[in-house]
Protein backbone atom coordinates (compact mmCIF):
# COMPACT_ATOMS: atom_id res chain seq x y z
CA UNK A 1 11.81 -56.37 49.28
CA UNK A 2 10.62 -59.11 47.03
CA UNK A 3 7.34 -58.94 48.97
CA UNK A 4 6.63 -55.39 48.96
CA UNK A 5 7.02 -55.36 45.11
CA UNK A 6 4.66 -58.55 44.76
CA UNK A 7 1.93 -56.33 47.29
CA UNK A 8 2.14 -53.53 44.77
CA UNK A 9 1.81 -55.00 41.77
CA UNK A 10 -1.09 -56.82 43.15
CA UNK A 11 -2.42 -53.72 44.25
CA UNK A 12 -2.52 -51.66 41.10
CA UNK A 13 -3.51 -54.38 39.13
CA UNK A 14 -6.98 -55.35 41.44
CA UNK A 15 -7.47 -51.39 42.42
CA UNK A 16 -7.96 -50.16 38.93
CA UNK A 17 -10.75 -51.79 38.44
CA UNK A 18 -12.35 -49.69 41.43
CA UNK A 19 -10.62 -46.96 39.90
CA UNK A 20 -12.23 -46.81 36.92
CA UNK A 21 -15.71 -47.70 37.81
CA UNK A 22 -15.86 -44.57 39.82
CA UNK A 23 -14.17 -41.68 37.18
CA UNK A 24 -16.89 -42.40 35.07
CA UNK A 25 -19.56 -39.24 36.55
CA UNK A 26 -22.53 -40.79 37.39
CA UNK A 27 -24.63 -38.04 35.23
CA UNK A 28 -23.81 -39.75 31.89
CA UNK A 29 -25.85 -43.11 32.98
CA UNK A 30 -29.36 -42.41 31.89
CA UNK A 31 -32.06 -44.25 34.16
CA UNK A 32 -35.18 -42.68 31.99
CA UNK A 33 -34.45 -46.41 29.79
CA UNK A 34 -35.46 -50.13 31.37
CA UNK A 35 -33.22 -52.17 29.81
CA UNK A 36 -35.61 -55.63 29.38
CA UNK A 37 -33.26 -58.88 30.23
CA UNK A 38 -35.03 -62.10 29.98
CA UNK A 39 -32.70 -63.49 32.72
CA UNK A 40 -31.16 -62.35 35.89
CA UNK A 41 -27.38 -61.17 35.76
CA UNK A 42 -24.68 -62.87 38.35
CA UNK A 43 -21.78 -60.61 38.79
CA UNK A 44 -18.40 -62.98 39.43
CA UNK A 45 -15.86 -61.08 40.77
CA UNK A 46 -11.90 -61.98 40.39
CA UNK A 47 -8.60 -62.37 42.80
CA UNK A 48 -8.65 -60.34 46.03
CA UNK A 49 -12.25 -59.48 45.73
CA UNK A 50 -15.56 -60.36 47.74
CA UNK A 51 -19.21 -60.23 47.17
CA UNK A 52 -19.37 -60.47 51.45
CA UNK A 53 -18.93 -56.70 52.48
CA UNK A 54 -16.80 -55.30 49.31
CA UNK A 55 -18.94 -52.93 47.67
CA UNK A 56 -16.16 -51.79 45.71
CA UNK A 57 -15.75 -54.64 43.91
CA UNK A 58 -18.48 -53.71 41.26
CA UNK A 59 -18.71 -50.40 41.61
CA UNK A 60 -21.79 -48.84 40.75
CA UNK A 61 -22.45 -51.40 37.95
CA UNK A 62 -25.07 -53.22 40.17
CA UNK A 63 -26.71 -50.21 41.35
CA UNK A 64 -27.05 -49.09 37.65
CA UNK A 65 -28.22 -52.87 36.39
CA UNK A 66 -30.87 -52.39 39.24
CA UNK A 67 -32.21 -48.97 38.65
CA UNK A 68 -32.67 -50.26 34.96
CA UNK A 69 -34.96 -52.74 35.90
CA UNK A 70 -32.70 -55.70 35.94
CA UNK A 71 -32.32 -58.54 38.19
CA UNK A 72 -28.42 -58.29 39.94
CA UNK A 73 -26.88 -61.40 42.09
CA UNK A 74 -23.88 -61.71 43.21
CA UNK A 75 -21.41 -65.24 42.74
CA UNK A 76 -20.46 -65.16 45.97
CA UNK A 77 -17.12 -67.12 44.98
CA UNK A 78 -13.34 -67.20 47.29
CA UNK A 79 -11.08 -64.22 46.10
CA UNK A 80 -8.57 -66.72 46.71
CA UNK A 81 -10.30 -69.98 46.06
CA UNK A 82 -8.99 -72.36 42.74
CA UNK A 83 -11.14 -72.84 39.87
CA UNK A 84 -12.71 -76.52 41.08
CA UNK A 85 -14.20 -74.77 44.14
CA UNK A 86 -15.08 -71.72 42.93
CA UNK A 87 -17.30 -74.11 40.14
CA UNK A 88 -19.16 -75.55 43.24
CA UNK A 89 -19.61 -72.49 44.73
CA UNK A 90 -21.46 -71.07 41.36
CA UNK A 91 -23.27 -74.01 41.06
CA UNK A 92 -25.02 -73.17 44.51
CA UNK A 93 -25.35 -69.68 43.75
CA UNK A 94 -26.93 -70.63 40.13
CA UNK A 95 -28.97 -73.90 41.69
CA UNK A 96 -30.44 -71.40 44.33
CA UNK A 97 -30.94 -68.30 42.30
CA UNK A 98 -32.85 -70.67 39.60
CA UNK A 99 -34.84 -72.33 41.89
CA UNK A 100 -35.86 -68.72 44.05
CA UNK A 101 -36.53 -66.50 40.91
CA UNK A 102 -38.09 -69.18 38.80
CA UNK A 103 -36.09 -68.18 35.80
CA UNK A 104 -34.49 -71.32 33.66
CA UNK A 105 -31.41 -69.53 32.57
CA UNK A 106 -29.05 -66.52 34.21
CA UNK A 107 -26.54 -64.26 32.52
CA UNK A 108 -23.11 -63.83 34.08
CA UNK A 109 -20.85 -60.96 34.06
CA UNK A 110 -17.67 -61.63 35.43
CA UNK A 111 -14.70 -60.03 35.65
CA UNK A 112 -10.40 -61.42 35.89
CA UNK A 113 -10.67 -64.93 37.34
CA UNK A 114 -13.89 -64.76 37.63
CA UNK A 115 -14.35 -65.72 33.99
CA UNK A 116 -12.15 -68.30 34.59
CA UNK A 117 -14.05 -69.73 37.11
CA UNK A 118 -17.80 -68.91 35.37
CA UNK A 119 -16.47 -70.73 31.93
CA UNK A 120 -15.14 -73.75 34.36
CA UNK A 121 -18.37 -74.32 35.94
CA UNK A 122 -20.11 -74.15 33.05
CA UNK A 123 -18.22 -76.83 31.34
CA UNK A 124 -17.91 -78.87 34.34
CA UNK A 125 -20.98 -78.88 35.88
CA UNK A 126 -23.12 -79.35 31.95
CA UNK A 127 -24.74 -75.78 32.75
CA UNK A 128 -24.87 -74.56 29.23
CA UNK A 129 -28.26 -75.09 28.92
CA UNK A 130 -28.89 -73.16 31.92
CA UNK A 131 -26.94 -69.95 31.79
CA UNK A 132 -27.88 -67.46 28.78
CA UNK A 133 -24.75 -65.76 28.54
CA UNK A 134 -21.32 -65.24 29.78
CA UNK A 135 -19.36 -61.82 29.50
CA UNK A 136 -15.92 -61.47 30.44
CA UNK A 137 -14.35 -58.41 31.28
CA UNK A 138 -10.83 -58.59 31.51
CA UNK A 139 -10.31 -62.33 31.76
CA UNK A 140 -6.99 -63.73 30.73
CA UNK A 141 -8.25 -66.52 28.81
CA UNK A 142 -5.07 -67.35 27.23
CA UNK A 143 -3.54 -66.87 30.53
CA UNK A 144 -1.41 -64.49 32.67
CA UNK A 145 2.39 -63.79 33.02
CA UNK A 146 1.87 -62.65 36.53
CA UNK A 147 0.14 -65.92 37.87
CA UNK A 148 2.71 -68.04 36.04
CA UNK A 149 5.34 -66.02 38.12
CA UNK A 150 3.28 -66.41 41.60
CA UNK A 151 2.61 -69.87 41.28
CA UNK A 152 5.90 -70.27 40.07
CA UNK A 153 7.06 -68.05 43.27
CA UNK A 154 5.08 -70.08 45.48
CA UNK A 155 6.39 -73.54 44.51
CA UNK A 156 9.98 -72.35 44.78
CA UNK A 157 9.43 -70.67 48.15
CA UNK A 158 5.98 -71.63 49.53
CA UNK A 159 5.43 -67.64 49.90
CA UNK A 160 1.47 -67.82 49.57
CA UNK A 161 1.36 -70.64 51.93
CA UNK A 162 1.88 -68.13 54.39
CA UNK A 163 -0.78 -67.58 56.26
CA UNK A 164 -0.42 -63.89 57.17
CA UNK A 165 0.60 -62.81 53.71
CA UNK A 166 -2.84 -64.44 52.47
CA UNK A 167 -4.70 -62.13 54.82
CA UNK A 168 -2.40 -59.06 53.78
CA UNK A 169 -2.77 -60.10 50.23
CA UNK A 170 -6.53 -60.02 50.86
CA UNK A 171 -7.29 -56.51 51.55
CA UNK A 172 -4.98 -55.40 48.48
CA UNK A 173 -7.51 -54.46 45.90
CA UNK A 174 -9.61 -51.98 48.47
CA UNK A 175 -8.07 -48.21 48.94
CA UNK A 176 -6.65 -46.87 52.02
CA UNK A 177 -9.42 -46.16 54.38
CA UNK A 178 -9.40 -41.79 54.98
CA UNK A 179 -7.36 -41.13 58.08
């Protein structure tokens, strides 16, 4: 029981955020503007999330960055990775996107953990100089009640060790395919 309410909370917490990017109608998003950005943008996406496949993960956010003219990446992080190698992974993703694009600096746009994660590497790695900006949507900077109780969870019972739950926990953010 305890793990069906864990799987739900998880799922209404990462699904809104598809949710929401797709009540907005797509009519109100004029495209007659180029928005002029100096800098590419990096989208970093949070928990149970992947730039490999998930298109719902932004929405239509990078479509509409694109059709105004800007350059969209993705972070290309682990939905479930922790903060030290999610860093390293950004690092590659900013190293290579730097280095293709000739641009000196990026913008990144992340969203949950993924701020966590963007504002790590940043620090870590000395990359102030080299990313423009950092927006967070929905980050939980001062940190998150529902974490505390999962890692808290997981060190009383090892739950998220569990191999099979990781996968399950994996494909809770996406909606139920049509049957």
């Amino acid at each position: 029981m305890k793990n069906k309410a864990i799987i739900a909370l998880f799922w209404f917490f990462f699904s809104s955020v598809y949710i929401v990017a797709q009540i907005i109608p797509a009519a109100e998003f004029s495209q007659s503007e180029r928005i002029e950005l100096r800098y590419p943008v990096i989208l970093v996406h949070g928990i149970a999330r992947s730039d490999r496949g998930d298109r719902q993960a932004w929405g239509r956010i990078p479509i509409v960055l694109r059709e105004s003219g800007i350059e969209v990446f993705y972070g290309y992080t682990d939905a479930w990775g922790d903060v030290a190698s999610n860093a390293r992974l950004l690092k590659a993703t900013v190293d290579t996107i730097l280095a293709t694009t000739n641009h000196e600096r990026v913008n990144i746009i992340a969203h949950s953990k993924g701020g966590i994660d963007s504002r790590y590497f940043i620090w870590r790695y000395g990359y102030g100089d080299r990313v423009a900006s950092l927006t967070t949507l929905s980050t939980p900077h001062g940190g998150s009640e529902i974490a505390d109780f999962l890692y808290q969870l997981r060190t009383q019972v090892r739950i998220l060790d569990n191999e099979n739950l990781r996968r399950r926990l994996g494909n809770v953010g996406r909606l139920p395919k049509a049957v």
